[in-house]
C-alpha atoms as a PDB file:
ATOM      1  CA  UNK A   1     -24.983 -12.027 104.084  1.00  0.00           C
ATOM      2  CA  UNK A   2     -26.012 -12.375 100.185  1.00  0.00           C
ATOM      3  CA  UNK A   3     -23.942 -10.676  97.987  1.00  0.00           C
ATOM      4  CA  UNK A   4     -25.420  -7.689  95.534  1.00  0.00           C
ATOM      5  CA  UNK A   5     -25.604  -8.354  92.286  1.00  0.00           C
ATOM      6  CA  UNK A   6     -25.759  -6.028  89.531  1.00  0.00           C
ATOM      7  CA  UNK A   7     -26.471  -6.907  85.969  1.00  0.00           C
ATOM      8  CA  UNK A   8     -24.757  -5.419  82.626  1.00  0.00           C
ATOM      9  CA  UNK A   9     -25.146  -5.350  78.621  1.00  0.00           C
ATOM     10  CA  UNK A  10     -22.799  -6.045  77.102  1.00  0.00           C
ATOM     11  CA  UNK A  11     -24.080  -3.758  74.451  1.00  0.00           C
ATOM     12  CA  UNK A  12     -24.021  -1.197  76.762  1.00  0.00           C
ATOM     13  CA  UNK A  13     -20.718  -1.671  77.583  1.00  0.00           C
ATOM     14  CA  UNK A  14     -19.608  -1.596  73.786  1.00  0.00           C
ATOM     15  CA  UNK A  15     -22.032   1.780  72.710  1.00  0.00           C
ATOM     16  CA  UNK A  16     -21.977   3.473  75.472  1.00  0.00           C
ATOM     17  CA  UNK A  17     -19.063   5.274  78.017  1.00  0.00           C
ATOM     18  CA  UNK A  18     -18.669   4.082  81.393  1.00  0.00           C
ATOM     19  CA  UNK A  19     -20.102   7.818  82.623  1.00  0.00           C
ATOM     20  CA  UNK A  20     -23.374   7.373  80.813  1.00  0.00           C
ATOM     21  CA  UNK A  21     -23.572   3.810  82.573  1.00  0.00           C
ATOM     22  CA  UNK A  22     -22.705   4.703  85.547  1.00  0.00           C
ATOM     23  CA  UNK A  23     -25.797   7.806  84.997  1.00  0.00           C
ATOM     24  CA  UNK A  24     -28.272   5.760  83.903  1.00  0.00           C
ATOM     25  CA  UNK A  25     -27.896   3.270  86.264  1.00  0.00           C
ATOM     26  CA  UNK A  26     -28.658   5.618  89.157  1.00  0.00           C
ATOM     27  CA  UNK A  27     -31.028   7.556  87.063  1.00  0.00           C
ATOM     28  CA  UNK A  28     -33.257   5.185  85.276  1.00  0.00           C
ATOM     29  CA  UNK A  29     -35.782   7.108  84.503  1.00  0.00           C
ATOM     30  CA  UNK A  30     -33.696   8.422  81.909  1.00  0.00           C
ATOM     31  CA  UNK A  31     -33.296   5.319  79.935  1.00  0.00           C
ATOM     32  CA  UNK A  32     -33.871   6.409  76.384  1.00  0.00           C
ATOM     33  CA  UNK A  33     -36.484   4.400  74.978  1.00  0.00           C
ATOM     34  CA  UNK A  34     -36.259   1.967  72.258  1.00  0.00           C
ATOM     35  CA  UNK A  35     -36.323   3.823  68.719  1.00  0.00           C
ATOM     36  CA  UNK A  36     -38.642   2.363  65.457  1.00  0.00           C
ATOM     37  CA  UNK A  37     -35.268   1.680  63.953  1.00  0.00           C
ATOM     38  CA  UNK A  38     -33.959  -0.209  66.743  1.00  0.00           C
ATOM     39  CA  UNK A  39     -37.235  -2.194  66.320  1.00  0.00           C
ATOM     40  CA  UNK A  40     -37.005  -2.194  62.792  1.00  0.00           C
ATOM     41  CA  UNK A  41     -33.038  -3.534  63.102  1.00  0.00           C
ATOM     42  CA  UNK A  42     -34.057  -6.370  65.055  1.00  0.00           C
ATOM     43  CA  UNK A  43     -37.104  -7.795  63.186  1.00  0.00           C
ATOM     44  CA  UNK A  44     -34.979  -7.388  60.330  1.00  0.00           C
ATOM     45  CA  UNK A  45     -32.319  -9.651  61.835  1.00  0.00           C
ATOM     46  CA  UNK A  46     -35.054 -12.265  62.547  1.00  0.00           C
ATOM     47  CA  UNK A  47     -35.943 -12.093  58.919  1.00  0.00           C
ATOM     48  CA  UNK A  48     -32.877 -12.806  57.635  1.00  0.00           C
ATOM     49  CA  UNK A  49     -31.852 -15.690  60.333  1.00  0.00           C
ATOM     50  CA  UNK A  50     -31.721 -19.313  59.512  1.00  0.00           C
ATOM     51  CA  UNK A  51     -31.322 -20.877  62.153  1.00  0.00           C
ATOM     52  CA  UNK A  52     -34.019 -21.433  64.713  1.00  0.00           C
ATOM     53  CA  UNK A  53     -31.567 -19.952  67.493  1.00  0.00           C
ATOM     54  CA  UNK A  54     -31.950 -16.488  67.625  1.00  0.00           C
ATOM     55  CA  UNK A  55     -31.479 -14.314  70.451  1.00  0.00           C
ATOM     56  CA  UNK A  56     -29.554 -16.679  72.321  1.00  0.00           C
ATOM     57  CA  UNK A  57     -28.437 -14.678  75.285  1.00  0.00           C
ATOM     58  CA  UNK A  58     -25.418 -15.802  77.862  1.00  0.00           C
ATOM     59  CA  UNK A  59     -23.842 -14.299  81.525  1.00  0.00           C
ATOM     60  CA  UNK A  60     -20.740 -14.090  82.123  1.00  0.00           C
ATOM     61  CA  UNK A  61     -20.257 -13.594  86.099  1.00  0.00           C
ATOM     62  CA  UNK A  62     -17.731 -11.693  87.408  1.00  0.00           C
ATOM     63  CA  UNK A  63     -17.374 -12.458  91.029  1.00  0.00           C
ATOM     64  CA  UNK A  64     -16.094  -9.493  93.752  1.00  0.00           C
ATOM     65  CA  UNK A  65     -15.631  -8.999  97.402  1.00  0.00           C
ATOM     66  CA  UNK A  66     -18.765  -6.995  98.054  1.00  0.00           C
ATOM     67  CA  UNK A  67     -21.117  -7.768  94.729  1.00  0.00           C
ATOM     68  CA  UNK A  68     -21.363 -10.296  91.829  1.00  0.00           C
ATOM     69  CA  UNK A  69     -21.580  -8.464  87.926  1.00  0.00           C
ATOM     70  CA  UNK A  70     -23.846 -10.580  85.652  1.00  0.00           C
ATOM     71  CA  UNK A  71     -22.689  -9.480  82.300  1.00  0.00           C
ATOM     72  CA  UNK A  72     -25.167 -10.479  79.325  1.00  0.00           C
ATOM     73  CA  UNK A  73     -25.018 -11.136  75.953  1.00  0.00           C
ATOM     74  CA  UNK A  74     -27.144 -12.049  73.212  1.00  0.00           C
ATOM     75  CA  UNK A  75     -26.661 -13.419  69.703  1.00  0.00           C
ATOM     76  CA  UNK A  76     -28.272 -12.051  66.753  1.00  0.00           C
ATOM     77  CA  UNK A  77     -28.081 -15.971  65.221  1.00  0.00           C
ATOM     78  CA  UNK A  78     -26.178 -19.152  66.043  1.00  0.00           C
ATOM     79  CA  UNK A  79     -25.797 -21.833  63.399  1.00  0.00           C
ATOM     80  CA  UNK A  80     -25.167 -25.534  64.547  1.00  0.00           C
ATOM     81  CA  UNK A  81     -23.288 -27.275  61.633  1.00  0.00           C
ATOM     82  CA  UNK A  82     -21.434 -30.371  62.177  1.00  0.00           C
ATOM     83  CA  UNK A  83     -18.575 -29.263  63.838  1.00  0.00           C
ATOM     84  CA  UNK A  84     -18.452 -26.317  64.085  1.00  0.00           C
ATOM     85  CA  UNK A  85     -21.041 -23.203  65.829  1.00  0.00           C
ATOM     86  CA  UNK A  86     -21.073 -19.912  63.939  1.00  0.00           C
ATOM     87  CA  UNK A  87     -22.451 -16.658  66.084  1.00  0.00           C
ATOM     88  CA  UNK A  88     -23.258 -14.438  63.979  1.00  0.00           C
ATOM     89  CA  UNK A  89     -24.596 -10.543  64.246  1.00  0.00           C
ATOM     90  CA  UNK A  90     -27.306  -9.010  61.560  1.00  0.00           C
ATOM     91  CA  UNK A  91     -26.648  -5.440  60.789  1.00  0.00           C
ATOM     92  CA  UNK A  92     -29.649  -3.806  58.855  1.00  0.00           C
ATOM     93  CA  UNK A  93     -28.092  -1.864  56.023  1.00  0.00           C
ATOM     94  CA  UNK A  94     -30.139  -0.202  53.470  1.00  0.00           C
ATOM     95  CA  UNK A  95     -29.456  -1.056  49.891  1.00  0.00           C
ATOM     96  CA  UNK A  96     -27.428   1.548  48.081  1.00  0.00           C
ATOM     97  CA  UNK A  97     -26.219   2.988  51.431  1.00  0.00           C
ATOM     98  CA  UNK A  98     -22.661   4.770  52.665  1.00  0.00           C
ATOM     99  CA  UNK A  99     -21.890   2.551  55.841  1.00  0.00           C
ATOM    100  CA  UNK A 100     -19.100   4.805  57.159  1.00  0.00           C
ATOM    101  CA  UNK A 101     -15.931   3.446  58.374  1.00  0.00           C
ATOM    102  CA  UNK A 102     -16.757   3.870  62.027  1.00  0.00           C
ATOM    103  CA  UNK A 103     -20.230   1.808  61.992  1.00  0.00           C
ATOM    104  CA  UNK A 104     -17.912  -1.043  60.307  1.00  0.00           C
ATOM    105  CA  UNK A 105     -15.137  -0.852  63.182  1.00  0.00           C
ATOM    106  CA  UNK A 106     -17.942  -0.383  65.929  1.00  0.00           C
ATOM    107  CA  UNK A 107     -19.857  -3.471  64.495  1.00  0.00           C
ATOM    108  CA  UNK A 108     -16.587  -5.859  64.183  1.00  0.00           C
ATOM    109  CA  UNK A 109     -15.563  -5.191  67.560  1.00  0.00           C
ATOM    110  CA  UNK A 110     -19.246  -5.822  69.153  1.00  0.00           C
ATOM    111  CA  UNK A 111     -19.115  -9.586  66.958  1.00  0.00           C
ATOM    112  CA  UNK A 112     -15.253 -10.096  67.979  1.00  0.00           C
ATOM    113  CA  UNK A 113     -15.935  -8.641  71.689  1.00  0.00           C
ATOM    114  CA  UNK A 114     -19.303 -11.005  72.079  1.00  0.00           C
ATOM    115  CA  UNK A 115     -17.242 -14.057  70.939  1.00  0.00           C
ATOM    116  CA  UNK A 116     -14.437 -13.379  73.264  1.00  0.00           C
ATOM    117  CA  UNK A 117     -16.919 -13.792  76.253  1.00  0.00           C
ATOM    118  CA  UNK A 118     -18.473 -16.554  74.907  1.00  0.00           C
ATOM    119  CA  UNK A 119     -15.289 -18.163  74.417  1.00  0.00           C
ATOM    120  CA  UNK A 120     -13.894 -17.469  77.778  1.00  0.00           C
ATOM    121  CA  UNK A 121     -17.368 -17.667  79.571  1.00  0.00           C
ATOM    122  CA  UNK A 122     -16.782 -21.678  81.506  1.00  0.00           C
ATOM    123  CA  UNK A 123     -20.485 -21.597  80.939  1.00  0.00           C
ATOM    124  CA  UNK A 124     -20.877 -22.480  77.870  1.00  0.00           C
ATOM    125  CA  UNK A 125     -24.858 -22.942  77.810  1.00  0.00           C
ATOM    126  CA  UNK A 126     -26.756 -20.284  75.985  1.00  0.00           C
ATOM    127  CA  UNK A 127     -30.648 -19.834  76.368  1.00  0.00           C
ATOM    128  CA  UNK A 128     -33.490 -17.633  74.274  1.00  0.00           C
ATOM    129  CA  UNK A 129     -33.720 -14.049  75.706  1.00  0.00           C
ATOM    130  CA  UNK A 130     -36.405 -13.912  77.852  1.00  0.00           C
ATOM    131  CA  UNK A 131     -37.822 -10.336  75.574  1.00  0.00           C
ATOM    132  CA  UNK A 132     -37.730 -12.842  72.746  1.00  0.00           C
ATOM    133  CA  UNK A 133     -39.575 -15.619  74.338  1.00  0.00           C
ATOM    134  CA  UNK A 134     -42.187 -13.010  75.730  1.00  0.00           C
ATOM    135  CA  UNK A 135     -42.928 -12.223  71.533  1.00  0.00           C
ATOM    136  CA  UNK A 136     -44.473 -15.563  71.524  1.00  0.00           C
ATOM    137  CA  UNK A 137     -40.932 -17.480  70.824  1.00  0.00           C
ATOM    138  CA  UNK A 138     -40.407 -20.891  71.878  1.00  0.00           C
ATOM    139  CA  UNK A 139     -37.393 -20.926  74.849  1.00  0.00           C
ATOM    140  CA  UNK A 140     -34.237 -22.704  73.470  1.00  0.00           C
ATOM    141  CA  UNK A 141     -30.609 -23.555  74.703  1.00  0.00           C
ATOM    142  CA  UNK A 142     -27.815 -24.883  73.335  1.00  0.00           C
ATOM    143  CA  UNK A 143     -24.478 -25.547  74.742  1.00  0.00           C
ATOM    144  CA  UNK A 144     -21.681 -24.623  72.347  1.00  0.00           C
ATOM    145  CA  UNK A 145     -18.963 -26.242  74.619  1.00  0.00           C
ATOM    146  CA  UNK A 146     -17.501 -29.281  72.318  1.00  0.00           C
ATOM    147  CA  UNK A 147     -17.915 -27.051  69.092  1.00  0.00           C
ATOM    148  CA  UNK A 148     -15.116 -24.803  66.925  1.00  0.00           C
ATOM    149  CA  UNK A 149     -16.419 -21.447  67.307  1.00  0.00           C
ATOM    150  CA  UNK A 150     -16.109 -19.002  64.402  1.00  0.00           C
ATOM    151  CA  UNK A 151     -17.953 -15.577  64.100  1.00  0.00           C
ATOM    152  CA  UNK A 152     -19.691 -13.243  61.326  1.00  0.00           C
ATOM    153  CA  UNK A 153     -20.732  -9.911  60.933  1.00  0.00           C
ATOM    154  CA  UNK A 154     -23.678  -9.087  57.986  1.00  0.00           C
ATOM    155  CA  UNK A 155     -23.257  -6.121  57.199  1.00  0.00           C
ATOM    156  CA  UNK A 156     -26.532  -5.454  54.788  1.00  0.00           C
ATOM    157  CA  UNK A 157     -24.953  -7.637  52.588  1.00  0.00           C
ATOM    158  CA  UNK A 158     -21.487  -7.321  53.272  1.00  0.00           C
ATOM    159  CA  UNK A 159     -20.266 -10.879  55.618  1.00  0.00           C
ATOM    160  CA  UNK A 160     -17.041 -10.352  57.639  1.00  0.00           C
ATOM    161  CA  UNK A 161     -15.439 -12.918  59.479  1.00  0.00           C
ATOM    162  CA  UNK A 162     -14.113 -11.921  62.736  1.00  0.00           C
ATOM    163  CA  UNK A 163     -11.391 -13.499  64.864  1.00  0.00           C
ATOM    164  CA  UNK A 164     -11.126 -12.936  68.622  1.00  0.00           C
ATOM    165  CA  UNK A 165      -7.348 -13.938  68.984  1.00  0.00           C
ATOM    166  CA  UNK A 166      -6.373 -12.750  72.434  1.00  0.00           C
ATOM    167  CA  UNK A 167      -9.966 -13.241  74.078  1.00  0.00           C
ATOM    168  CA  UNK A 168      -8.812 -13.222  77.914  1.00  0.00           C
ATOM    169  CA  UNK A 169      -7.350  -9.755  77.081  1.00  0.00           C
ATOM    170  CA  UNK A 170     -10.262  -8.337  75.192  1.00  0.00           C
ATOM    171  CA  UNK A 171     -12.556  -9.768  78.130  1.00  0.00           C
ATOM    172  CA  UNK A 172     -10.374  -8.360  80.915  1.00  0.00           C
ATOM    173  CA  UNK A 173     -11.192  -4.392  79.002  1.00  0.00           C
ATOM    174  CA  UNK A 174     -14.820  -5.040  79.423  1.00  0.00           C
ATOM    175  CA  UNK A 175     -14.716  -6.360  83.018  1.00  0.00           C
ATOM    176  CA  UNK A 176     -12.482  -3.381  83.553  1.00  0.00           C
ATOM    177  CA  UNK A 177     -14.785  -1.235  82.164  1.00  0.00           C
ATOM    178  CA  UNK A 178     -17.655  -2.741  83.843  1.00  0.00           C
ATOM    179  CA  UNK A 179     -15.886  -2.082  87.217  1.00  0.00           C
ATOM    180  CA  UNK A 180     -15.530   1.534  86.730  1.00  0.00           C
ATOM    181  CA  UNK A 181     -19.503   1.877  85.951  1.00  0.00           C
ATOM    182  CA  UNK A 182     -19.597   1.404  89.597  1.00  0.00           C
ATOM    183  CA  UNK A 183     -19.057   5.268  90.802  1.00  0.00           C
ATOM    184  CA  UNK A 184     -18.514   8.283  89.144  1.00  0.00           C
ATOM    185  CA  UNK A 185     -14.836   8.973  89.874  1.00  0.00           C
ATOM    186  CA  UNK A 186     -13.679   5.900  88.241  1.00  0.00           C
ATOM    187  CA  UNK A 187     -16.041   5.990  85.343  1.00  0.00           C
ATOM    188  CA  UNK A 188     -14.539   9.508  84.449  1.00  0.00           C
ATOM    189  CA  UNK A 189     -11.286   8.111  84.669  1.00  0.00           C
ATOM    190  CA  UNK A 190     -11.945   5.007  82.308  1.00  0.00           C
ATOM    191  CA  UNK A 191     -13.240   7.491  79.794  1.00  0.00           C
ATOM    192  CA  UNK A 192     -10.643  10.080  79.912  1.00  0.00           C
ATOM    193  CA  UNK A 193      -8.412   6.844  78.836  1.00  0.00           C
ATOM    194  CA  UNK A 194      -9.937   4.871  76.407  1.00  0.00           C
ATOM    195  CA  UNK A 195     -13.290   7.055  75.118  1.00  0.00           C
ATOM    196  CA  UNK A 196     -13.627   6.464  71.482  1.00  0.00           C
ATOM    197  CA  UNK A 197     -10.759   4.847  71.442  1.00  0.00           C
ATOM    198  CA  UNK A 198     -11.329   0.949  71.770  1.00  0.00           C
ATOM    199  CA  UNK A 199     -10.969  -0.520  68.510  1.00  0.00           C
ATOM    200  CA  UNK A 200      -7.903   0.992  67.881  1.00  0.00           C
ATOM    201  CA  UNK A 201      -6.557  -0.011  71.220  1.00  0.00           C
ATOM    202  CA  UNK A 202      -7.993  -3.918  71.000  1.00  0.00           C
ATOM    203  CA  UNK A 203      -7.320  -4.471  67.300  1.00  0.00           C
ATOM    204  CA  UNK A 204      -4.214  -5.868  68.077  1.00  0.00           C
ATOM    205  CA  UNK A 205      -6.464  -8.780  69.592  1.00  0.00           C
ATOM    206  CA  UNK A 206      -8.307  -9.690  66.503  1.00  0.00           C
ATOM    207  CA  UNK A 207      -8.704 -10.122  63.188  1.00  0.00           C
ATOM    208  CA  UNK A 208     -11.186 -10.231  60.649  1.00  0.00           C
ATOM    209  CA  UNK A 209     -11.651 -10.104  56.685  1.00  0.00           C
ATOM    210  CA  UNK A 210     -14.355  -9.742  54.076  1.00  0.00           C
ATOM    211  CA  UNK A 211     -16.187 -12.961  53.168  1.00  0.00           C
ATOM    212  CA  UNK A 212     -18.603 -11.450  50.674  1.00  0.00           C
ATOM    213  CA  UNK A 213     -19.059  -8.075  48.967  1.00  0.00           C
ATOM    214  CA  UNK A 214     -21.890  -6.430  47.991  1.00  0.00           C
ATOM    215  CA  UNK A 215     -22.083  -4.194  45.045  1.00  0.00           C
ATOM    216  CA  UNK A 216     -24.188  -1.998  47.293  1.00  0.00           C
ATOM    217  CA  UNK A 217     -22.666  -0.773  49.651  1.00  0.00           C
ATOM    218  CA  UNK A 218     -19.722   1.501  49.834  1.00  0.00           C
ATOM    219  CA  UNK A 219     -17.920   2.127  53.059  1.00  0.00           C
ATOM    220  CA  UNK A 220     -16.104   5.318  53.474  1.00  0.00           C
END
């Protein structure tokens, strides 16, 4: 008998609590649609790339008794340089704009988290979303296997480097968390533990520190 498999964001996992996964995935006609400035995010992300790899999405399988979980991932940008692959996330900041202190956290831990699982992920090959390639994109991989990893976050024009230091650890939360998406009772009981409370609880995992500074932005 073939197992069940069930696919996951990663994103998801990140924004949103293991209850409103666990809803949505029985009730998905309830899906919020995606918003103009989701859109508007993510074109300007392309826009700022330079690299030719963007949207380079990996799975990370997570194999169980019953069911397989295909946990996905995308990169904003990867850069190839000689040795040496930088992932890197695009945050759309407007110029002149408060980014408050819990965007920041929320946007270090998603670049930190998604190199973790890249890291720890034996596959190593990486291949253009398939939403991307249906815009008219041409279908890439790359396999980042031999290469030193490093991460950034832009910020607008803030760049952060982030660290994943303890990745197994970091990984072993999200597969955790992914678990207890699978019925209600455990969902609630993820939440009632860790609910708006993950970067303080992982920080101790990773590092990261300001690259460049814009004269624009103020974080509060």
């Amino acid at each position: 008998m073939d197992k069940k498999i069930i696919h996951m964001s990663l994103s998801d996992l990140l924004k949103k609590s293991a209850m409103q996964i666990c809803y949505l995935r029985k009730n998905k006609e309830k899906t919020p649609p995606v918003t103009p400035g989701q859109i508007a995010g993510n074109e300007a992300a392309h826009a700022k790339s330079e690299s030719e790899y963007i949207e380079m999405r990996g799975t990370f399988k997570v194999g169980m008794k019953s069911q397989d979980l295909l946990i996905h991932y995308a990169f904003d940008e990867i850069k190839l340089l000689d040795k040496a692959c930088v992932l890197i996330e695009h945050k759309m900041i407007k110029p002149g704009s408060v980014v408050e202190l819990w965007y920041r956290n929320a946007s270090i831990l998603q670049t930190v988290v998604y190199q973790a699982f890249a890291l720890v992920n034996p596959d190593r090959n990486l291949e253009t979303a398939t939403f991307f390639v249906d815009q008219g994109n041409p279908k890439l991989s790359v396999n980042i296997g031999n290469s030193y990893i490093r991460s950034e976050l832009h910020l607008g024009d803030m760049v952060f480097s982030a660290t994943a230091i303890k990745q197994e650890k970091i990984v072993r939360f999200y597969v955790d968390k992914a678990k207890a998406t699978l019925n209600y009772d455990t969902a609630k009981e993820f939440d009632a533990k860790y609910k708006h409370k993950e970067f303080e609880l992982l920080n101790e995992y990773f590092n990261f520190r300001t690259l460049e500074e814009s004269k624009t932005i103020k974080i509060k």
